[in-house]
Protein backbone atom coordinates (compact mmCIF):
# COMPACT_ATOMS: atom_id res chain seq x y z
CA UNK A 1 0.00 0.00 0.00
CA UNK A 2 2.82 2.41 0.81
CA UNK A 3 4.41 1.40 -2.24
CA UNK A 4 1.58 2.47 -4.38
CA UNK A 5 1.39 5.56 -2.91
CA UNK A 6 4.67 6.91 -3.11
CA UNK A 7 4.37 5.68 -7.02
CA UNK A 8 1.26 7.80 -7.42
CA UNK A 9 3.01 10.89 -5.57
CA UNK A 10 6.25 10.55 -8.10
CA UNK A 11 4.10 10.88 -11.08
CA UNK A 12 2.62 13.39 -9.61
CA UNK A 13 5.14 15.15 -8.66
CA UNK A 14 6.93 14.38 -12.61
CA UNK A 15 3.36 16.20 -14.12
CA UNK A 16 3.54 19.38 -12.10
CA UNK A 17 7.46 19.37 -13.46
CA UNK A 18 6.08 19.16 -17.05
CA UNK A 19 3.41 21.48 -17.00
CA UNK A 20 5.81 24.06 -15.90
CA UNK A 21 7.69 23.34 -18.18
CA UNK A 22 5.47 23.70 -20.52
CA UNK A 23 4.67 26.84 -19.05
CA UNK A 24 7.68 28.18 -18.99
CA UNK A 25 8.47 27.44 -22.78
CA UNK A 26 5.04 29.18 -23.74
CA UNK A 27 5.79 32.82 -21.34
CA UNK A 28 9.00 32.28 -23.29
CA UNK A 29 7.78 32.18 -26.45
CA UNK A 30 5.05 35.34 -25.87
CA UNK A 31 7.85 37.07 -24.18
CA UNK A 32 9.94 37.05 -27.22
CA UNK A 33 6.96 37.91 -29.72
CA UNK A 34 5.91 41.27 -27.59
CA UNK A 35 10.08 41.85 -27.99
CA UNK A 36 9.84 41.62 -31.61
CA UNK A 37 6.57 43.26 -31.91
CA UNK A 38 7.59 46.27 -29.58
CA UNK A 39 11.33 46.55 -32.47
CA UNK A 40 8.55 46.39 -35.48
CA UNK A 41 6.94 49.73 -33.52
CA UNK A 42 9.77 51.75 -33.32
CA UNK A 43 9.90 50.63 -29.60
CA UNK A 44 6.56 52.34 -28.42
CA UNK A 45 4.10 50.56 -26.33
CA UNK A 46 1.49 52.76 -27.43
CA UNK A 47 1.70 52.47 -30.91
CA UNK A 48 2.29 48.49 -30.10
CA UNK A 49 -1.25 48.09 -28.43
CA UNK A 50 -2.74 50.04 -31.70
CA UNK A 51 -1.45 48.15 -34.36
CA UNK A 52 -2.29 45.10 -32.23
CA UNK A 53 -5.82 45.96 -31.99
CA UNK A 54 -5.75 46.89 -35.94
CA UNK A 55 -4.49 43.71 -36.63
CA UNK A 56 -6.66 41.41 -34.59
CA UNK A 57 -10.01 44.15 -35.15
CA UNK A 58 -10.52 45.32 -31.41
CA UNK A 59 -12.11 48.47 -30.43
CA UNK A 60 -9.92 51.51 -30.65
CA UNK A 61 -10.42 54.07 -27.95
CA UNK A 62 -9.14 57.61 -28.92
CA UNK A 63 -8.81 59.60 -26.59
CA UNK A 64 -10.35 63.60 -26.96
CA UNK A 65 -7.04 66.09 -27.94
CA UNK A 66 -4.63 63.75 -27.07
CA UNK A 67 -1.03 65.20 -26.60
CA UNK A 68 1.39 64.65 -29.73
CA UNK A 69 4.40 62.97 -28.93
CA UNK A 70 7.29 64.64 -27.53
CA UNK A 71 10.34 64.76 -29.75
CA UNK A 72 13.80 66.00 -28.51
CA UNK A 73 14.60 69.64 -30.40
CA UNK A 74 17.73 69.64 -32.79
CA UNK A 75 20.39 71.12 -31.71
CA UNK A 76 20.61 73.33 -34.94
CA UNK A 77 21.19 77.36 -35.49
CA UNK A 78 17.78 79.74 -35.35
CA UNK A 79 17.31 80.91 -38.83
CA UNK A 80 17.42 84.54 -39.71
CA UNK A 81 14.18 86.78 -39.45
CA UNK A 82 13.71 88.20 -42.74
CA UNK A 83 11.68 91.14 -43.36
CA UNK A 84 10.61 93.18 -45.80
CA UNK A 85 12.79 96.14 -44.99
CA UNK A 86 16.45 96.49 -46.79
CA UNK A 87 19.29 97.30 -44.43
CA UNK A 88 21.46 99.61 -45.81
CA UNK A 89 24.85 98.61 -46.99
CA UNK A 90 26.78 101.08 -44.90
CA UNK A 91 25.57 103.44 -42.04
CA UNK A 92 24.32 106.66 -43.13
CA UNK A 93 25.96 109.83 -41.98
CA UNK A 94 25.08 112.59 -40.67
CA UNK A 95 25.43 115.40 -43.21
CA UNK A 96 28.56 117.67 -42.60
CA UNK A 97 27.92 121.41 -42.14
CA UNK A 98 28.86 123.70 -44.30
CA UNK A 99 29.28 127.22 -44.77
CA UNK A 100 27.34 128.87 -47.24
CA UNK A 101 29.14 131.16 -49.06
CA UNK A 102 28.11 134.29 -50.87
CA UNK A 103 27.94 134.24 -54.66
CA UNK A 104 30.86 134.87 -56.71
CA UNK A 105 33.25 134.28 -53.25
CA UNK A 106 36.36 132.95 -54.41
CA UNK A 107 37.54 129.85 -51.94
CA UNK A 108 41.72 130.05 -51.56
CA UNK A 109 42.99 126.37 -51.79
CA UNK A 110 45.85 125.69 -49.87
CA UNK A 111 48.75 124.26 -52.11
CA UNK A 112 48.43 120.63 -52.41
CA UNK A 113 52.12 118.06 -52.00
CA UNK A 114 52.90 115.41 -54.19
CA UNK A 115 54.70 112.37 -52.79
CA UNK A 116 57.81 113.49 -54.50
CA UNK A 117 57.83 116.88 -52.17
CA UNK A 118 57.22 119.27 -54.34
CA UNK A 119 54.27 121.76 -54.05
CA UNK A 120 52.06 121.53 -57.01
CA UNK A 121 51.72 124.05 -59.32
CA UNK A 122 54.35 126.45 -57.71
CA UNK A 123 56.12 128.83 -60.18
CA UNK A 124 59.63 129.71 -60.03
CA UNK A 125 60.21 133.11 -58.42
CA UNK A 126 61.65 135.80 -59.65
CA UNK A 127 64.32 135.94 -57.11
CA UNK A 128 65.99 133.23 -54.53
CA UNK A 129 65.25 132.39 -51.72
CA UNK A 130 67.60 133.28 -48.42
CA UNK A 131 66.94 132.42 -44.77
CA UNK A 132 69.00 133.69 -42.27
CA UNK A 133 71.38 134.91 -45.25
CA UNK A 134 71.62 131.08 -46.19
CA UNK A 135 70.34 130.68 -49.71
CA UNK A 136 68.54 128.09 -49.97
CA UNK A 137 67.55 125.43 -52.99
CA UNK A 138 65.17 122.53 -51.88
CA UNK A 139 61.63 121.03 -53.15
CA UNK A 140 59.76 123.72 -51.87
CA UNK A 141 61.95 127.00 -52.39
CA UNK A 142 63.43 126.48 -56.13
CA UNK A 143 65.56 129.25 -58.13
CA UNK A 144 64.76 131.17 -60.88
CA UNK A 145 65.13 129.54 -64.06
CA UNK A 146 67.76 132.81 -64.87
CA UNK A 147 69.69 132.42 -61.78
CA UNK A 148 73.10 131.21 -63.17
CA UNK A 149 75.96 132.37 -60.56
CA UNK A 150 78.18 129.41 -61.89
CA UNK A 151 80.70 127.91 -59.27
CA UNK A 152 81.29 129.46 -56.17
CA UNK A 153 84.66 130.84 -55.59
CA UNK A 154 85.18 130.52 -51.92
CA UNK A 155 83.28 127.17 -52.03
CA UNK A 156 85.88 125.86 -54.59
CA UNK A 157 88.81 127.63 -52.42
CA UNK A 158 87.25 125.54 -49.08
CA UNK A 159 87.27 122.33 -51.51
CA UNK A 160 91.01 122.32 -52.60
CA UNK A 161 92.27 123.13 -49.13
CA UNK A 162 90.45 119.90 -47.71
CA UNK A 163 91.41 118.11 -50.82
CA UNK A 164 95.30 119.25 -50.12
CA UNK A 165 94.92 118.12 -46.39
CA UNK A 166 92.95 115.06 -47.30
CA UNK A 167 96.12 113.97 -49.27
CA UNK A 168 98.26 113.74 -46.06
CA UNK A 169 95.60 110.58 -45.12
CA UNK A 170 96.14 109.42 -48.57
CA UNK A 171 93.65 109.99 -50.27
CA UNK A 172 92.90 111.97 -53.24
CA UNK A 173 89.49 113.96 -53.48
CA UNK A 174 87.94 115.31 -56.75
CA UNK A 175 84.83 117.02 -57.05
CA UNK A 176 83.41 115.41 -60.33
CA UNK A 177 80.00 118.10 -60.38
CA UNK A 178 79.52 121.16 -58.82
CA UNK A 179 77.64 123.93 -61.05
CA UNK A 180 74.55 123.07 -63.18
CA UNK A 181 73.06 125.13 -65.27
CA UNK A 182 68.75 125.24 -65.63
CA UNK A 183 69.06 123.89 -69.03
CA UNK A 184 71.43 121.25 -68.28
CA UNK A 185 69.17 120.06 -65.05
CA UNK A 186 66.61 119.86 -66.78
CA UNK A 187 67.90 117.62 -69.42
CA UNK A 188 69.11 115.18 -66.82
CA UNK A 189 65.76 115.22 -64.53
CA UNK A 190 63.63 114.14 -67.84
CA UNK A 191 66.40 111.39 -68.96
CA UNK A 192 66.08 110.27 -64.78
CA UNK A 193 62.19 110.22 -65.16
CA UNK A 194 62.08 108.26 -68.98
CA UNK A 195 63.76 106.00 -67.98
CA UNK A 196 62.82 105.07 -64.05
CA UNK A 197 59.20 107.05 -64.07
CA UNK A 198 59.16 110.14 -62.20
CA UNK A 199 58.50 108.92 -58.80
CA UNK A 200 61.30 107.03 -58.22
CA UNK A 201 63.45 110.06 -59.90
CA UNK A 202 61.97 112.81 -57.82
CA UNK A 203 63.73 110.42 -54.69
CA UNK A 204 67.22 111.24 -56.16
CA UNK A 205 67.46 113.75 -58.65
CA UNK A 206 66.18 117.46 -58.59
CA UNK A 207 63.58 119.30 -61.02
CA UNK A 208 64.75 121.88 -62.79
CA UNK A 209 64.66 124.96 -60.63
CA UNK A 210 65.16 123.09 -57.56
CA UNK A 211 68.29 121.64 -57.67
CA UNK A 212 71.35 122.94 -55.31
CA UNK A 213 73.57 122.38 -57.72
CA UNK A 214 72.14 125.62 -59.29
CA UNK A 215 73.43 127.44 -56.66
CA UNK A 216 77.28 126.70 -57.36
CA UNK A 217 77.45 125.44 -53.51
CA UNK A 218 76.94 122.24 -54.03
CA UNK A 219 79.75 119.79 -54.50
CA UNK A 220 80.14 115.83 -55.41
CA UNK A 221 82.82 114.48 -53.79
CA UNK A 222 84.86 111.49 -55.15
CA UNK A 223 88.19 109.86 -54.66
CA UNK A 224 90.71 109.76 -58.10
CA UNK A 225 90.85 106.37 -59.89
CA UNK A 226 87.86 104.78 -57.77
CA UNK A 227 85.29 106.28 -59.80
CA UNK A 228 82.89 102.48 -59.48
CA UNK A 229 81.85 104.78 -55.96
CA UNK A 230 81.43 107.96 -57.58
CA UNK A 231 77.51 109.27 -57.29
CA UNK A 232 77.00 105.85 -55.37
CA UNK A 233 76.41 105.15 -52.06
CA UNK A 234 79.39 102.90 -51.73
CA UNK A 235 81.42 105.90 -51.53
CA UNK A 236 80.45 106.65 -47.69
CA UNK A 237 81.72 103.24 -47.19
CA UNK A 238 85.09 103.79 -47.90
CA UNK A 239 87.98 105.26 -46.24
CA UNK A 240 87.99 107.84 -48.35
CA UNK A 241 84.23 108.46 -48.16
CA UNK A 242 84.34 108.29 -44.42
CA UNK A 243 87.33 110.83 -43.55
CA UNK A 244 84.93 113.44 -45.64
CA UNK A 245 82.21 112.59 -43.87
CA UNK A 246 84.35 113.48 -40.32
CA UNK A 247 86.31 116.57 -41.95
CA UNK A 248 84.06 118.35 -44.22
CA UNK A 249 82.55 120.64 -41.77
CA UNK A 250 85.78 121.98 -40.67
CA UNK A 251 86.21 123.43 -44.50
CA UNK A 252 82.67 124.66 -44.37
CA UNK A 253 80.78 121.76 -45.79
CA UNK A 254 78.17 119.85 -44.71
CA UNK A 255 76.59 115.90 -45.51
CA UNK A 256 73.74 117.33 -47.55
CA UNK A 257 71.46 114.45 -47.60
CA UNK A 258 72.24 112.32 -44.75
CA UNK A 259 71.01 108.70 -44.00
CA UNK A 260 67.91 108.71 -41.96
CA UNK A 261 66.58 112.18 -42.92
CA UNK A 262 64.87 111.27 -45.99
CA UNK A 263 61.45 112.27 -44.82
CA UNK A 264 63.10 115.76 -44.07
CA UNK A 265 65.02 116.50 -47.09
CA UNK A 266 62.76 115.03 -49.57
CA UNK A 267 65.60 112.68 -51.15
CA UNK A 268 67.26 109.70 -50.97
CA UNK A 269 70.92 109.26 -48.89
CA UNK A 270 73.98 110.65 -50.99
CA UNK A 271 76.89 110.11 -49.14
CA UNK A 272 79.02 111.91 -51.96
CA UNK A 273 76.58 115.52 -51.79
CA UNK A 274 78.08 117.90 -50.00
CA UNK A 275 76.84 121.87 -49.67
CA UNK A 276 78.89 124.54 -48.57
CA UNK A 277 77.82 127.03 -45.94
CA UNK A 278 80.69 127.94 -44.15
CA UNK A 279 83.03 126.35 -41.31
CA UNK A 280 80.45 128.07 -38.39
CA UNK A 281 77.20 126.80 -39.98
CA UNK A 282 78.50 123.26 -41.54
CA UNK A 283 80.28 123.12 -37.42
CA UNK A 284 77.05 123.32 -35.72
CA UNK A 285 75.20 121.25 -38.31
CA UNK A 286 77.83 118.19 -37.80
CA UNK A 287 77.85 118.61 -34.06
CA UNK A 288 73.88 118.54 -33.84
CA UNK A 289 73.57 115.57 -36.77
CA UNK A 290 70.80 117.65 -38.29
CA UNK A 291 69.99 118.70 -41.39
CA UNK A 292 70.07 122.18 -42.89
CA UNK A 293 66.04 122.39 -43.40
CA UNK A 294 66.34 121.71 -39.55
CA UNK A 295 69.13 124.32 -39.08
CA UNK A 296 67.00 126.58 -40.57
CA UNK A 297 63.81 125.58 -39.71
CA UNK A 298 62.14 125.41 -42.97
């Protein structure tokens, strides 16, 4: 009797096992279809139940106004507000005053510079120009076209003493131009300007009217038998070049165009144009490295 019973609770015991697992293997398999069915709908349990009930014809129940589903924003730029009005392309101004002027009131201009120096439209005077009994030949006082004193005398006297004394250093100085004529200037400023434009000659060579050499004071300084450094700034490079440079003042001359003063002068360096103005002058000019526009304050 006890044999039978325990027989009858074992296969008991070896249903209930079955049916579970039976069980089990069926939740399983539903599991796994509301998985798949949830990935066919985007993941959504609402729109899940919906196309459920579609596909198996249950009642629908819509809801009154229901809420749209949120979506996250892109992250992306505002666009521009356009509107019908057209900016302007630049800020407008305020108008300038002005004063009215009577009719038939003639306005003076003042006299305009070109970027060679030179004030445009200036006529040659009548007679030269002298400041503080210095007479003076630059881009904005010129000579008159008839002034033709030739070489200076006592400039040419001060120029073969310092030559003589330059000779006891070793070196011997020649003065390869001194006195131009207008006519002759003038022929060498338009060969300058036809063939390097007249920009880049009004840098280094003097319209006619303007140029010192007019004046018979000026002088170009060389040394004999080096003439590859005559007119060229090589010259204030060599020995020769640099004991004028320290002496000339004490024979009354004076570095005309010096390096660095470009702006004041109006030309290019020329370490071989020198000017004569006398030993007191040319002294004070060295000793103050200045210029004579600056000496003179012009």
């Amino acid at each position: 009797m006890k044999k039978k019973t325990k027989y009858n609770y074992q296969k008991k015991k070896k249903g209930q096992s079955k049916a579970l697992t039976i069980t089990l293997l069926i939740s399983a398999i539903i599991m796994t279809g509301l998985v798949a069915w949830l990935g066919m709908n985007d993941w959504s349990v609402e729109k899940s139940v919906r196309e459920f009930q579609k596909a198996f014809g249950l009642t629908i129940i819509v809801e009154e106004n229901p809420e749209p589903e949120k979506e996250e924003p892109d992250l992306v730029e505002p666009p521009e507000v356009v509107t019908d009005e057209e900016e302007p392309e630049e800020p407008v101004k305020e108008p300038e005053e002005t004063t009215e002027k009577a009719p038939n009131t003639i306005i003076e201009q003042s006299p305009t510079i070109d970027n060679g120096g030179y004030i445009e439209g200036q006529k040659l005077p009548a007679e030269p120009t002298y400041v503080k009994g210095v007479l003076v030949a630059n881009k904005k006082h010129p000579l008159p076209s008839t002034f033709a004193p030739g070489e200076d005398k006592t400039a040419r006297a001060a120029f073969n003493q310092m030559a003589a004394e330059a000779t006891l250093s070793g070196f011997k100085l020649t003065a390869f131009s001194t006195y131009r004529e207008f006519d002759y200037q003038t022929t060498l400023y338009e060969r300058y300007v036809a063939r390097d434009g007249k920009e880049a000659a009004d840098t280094y060579s003097a319209r006619p009217g303007y140029s010192e050499h007019q004046t018979g004071l000026a002088f170009d300084i060389g040394e004999v038998n080096f003439e590859k450094h005559w007119a060229s700034s090589s010259f204030g490079e060599t020995e020769a070049g640099k004991w004028v440079a320290a002496n000339a003042h004490r024979f009354g001359f004076i570095l005309r165009y010096p390096m660095g003063k470009e702006s004041v002068t109006g030309y290019m360096h020329e370490s071989w144009h020198f000017r004569f103005v006398g030993i007191e002058i040319a002294t004070d000019i060295f000793e103050r490295s200045i210029t004579l526009e600056e000496y003179l304050g012009i």
